[in-house]
C-alpha atoms as a PDB file:
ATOM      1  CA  UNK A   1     -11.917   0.092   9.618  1.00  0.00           C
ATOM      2  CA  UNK A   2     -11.223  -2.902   8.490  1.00  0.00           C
ATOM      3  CA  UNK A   3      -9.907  -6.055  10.585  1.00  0.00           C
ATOM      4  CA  UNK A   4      -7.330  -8.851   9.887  1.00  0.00           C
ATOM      5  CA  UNK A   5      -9.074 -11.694   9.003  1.00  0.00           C
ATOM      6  CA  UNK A   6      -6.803 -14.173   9.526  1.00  0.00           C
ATOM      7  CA  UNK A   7      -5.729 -13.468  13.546  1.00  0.00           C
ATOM      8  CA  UNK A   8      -4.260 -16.561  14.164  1.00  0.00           C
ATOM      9  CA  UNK A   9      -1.353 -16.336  11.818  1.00  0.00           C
ATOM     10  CA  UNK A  10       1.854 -15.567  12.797  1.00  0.00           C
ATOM     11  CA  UNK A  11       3.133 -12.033  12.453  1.00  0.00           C
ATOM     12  CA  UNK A  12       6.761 -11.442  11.304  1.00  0.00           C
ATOM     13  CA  UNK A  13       8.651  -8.532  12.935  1.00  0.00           C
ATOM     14  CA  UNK A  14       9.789  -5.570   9.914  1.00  0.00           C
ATOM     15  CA  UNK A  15      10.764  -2.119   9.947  1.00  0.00           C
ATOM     16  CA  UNK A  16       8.095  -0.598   8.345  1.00  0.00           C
ATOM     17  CA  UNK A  17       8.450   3.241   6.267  1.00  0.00           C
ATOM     18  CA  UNK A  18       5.794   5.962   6.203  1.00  0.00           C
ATOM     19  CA  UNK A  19       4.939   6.793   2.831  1.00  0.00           C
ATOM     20  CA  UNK A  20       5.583  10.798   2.522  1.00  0.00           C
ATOM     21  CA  UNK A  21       4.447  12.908  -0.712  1.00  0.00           C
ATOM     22  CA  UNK A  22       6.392  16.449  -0.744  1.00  0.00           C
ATOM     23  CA  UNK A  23       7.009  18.474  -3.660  1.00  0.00           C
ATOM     24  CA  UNK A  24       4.879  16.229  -6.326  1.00  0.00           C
ATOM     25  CA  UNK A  25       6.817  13.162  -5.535  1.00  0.00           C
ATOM     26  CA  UNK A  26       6.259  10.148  -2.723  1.00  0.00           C
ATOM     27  CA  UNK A  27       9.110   9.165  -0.280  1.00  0.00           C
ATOM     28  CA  UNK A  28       9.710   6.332   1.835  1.00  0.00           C
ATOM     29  CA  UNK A  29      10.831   7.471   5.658  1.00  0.00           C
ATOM     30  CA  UNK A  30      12.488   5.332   8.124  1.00  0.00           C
ATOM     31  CA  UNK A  31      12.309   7.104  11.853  1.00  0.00           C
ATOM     32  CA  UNK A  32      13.712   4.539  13.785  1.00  0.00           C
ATOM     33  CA  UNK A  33      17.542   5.564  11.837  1.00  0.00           C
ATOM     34  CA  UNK A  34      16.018   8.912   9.928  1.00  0.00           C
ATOM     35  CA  UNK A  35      16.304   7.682   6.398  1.00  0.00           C
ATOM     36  CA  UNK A  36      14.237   9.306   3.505  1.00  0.00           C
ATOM     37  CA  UNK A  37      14.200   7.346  -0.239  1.00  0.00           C
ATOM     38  CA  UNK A  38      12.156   8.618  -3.325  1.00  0.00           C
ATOM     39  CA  UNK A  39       9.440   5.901  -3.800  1.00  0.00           C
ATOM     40  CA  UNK A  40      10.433   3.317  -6.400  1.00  0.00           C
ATOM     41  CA  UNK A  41       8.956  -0.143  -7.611  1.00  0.00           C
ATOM     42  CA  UNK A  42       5.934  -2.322  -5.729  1.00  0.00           C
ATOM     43  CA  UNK A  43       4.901  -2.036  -2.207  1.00  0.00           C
ATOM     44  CA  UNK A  44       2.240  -3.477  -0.186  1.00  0.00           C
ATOM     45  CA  UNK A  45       1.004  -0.521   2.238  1.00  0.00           C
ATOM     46  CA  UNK A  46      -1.816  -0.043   5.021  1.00  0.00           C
ATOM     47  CA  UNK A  47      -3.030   3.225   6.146  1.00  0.00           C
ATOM     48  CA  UNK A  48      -3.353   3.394   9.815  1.00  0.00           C
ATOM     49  CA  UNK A  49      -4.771   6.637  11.382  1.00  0.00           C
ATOM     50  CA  UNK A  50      -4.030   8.943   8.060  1.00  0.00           C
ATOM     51  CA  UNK A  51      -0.433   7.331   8.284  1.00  0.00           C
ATOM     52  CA  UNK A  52       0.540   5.200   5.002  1.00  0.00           C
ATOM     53  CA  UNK A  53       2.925   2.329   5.942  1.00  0.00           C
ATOM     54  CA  UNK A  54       4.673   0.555   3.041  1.00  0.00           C
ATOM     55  CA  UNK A  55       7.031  -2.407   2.790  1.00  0.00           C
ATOM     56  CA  UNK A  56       7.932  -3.645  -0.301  1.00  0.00           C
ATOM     57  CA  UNK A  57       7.726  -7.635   0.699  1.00  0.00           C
ATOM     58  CA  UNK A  58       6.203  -7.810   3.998  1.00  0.00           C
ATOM     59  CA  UNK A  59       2.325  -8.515   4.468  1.00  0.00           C
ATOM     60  CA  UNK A  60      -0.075  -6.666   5.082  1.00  0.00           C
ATOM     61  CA  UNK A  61      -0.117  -7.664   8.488  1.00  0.00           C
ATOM     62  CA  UNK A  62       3.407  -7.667   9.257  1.00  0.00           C
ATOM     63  CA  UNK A  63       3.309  -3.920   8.208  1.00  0.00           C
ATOM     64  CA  UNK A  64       0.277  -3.037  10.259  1.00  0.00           C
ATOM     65  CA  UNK A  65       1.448  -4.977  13.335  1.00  0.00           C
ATOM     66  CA  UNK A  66      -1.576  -7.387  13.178  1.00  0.00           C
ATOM     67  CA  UNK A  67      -3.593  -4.089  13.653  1.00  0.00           C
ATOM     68  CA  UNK A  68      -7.030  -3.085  12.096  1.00  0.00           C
ATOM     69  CA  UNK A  69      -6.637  -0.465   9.097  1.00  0.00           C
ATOM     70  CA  UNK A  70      -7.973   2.495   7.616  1.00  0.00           C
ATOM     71  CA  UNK A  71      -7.341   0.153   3.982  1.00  0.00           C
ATOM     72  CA  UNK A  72      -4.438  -1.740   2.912  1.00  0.00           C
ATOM     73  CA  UNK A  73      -3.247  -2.664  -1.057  1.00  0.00           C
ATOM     74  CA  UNK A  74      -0.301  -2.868  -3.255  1.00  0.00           C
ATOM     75  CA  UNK A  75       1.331   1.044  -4.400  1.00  0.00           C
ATOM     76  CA  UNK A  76       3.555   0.723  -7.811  1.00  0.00           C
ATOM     77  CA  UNK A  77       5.918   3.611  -8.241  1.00  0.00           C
ATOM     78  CA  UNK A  78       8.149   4.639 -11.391  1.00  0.00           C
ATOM     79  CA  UNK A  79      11.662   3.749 -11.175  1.00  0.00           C
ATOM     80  CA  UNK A  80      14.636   4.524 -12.775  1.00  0.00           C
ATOM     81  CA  UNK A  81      14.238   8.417 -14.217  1.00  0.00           C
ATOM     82  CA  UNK A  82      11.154   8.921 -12.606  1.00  0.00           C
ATOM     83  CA  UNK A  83      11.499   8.013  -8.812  1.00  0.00           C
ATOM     84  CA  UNK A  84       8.790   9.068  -6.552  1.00  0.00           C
ATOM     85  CA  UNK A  85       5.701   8.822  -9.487  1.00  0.00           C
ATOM     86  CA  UNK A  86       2.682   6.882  -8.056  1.00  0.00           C
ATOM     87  CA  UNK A  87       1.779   4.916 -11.488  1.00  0.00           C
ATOM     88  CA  UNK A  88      -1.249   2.893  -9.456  1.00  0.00           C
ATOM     89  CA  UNK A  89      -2.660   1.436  -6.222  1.00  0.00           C
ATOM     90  CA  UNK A  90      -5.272  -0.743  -5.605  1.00  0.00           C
ATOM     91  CA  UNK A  91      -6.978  -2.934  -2.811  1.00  0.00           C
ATOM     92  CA  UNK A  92      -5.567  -6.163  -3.110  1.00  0.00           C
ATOM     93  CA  UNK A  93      -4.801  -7.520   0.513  1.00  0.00           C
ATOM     94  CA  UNK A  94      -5.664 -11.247   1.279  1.00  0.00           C
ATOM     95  CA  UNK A  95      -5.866 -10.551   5.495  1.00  0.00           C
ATOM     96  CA  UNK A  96      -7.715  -7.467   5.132  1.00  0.00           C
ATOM     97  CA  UNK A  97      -9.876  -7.484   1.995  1.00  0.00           C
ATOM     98  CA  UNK A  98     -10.547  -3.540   2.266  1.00  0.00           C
ATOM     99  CA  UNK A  99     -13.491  -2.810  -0.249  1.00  0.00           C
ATOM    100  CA  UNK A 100     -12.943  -0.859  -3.388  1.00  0.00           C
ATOM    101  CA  UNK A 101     -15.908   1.385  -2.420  1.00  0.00           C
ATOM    102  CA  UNK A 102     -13.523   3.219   1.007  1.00  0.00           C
ATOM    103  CA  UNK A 103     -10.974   4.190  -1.641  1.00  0.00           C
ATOM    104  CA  UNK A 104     -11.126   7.190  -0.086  1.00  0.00           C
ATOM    105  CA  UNK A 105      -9.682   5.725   3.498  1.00  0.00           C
ATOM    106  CA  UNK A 106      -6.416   4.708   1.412  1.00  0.00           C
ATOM    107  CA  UNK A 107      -5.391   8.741   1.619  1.00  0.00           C
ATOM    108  CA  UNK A 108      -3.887   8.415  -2.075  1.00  0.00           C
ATOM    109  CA  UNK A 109      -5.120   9.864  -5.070  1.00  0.00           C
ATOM    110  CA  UNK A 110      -8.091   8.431  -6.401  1.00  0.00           C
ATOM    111  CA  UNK A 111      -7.500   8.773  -9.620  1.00  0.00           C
ATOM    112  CA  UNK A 112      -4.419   6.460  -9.511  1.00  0.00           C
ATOM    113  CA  UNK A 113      -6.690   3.621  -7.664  1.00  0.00           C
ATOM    114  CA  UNK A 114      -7.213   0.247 -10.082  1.00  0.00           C
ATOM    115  CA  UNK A 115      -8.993  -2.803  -9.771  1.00  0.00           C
ATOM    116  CA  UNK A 116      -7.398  -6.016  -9.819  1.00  0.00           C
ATOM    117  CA  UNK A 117      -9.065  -8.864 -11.713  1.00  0.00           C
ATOM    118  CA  UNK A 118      -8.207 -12.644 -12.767  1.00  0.00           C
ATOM    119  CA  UNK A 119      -7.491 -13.286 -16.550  1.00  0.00           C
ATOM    120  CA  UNK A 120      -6.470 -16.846 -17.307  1.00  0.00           C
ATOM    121  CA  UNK A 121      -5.264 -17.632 -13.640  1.00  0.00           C
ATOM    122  CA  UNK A 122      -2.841 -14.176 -13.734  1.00  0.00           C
ATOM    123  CA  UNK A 123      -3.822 -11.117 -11.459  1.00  0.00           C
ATOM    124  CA  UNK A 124      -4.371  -7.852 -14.042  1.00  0.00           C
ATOM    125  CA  UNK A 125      -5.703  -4.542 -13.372  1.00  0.00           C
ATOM    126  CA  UNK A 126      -8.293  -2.545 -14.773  1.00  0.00           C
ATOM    127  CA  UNK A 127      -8.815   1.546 -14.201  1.00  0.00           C
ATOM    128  CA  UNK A 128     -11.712   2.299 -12.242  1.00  0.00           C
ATOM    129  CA  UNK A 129     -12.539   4.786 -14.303  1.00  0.00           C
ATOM    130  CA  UNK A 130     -13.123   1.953 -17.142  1.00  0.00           C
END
């Protein structure tokens, strides 16, 4: 588990989805008005008890209620002709700072997770496979 580091700051109330994959792609799933979307574009996301919770501008601790987490990161899905592809996650979250090594927690394919990394004052990403 890991814990929000920063508990002081102030939450801000969002409707958070639950990531869904069926049929090779990923949806986004809104209970609260029963509302499913193919996945499409960035996302921040925290898995909470084998739950994945994305939002695609909230924080990480917005989406996770101010809650500890299984891991938290960013998801990028394809848009456009190919809604519903997971292209990449990784573990970039400043309030939870998951470490790359629980991958596994995220309950995503591994073989999609990346590393972030600073190159001249921009955040990149490198495979972990590299």
């Amino acid at each position: 588990m890991f814990h929000n580091l920063y508990p002081n700051d102030p939450l801000q109330p969002v409707t958070r989805f639950e990531l869904a994959h069926q049929n090779h792609k990923w949806y986004t799933v809104n209970f609260t008005v029963t509302v499913t979307r193919t996945a499409s574009g960035k996302y921040n996301f925290v898995t909470i008890a084998g739950k994945i919770y994305v939002h695609h501008y909230a924080g990480h601790i917005d989406i996770a209620r101010g809650q500890p987490v299984q891991y938290a990161g960013e998801a990028q899905f394809s848009g456009r002709t190919n809604r519903g592809t997971l292209r990449w996650w990784n573990h970039k979250s400043g309030h939870y700072r998951p470490a790359k090594d629980a991958a596994i927690q995220a309950v995503l394919p591994l073989d999609k997770f990346i590393i972030p990394f600073i190159h001249h004052g921009r955040t990149m990403t490198e495979e972990l496979s590299k």
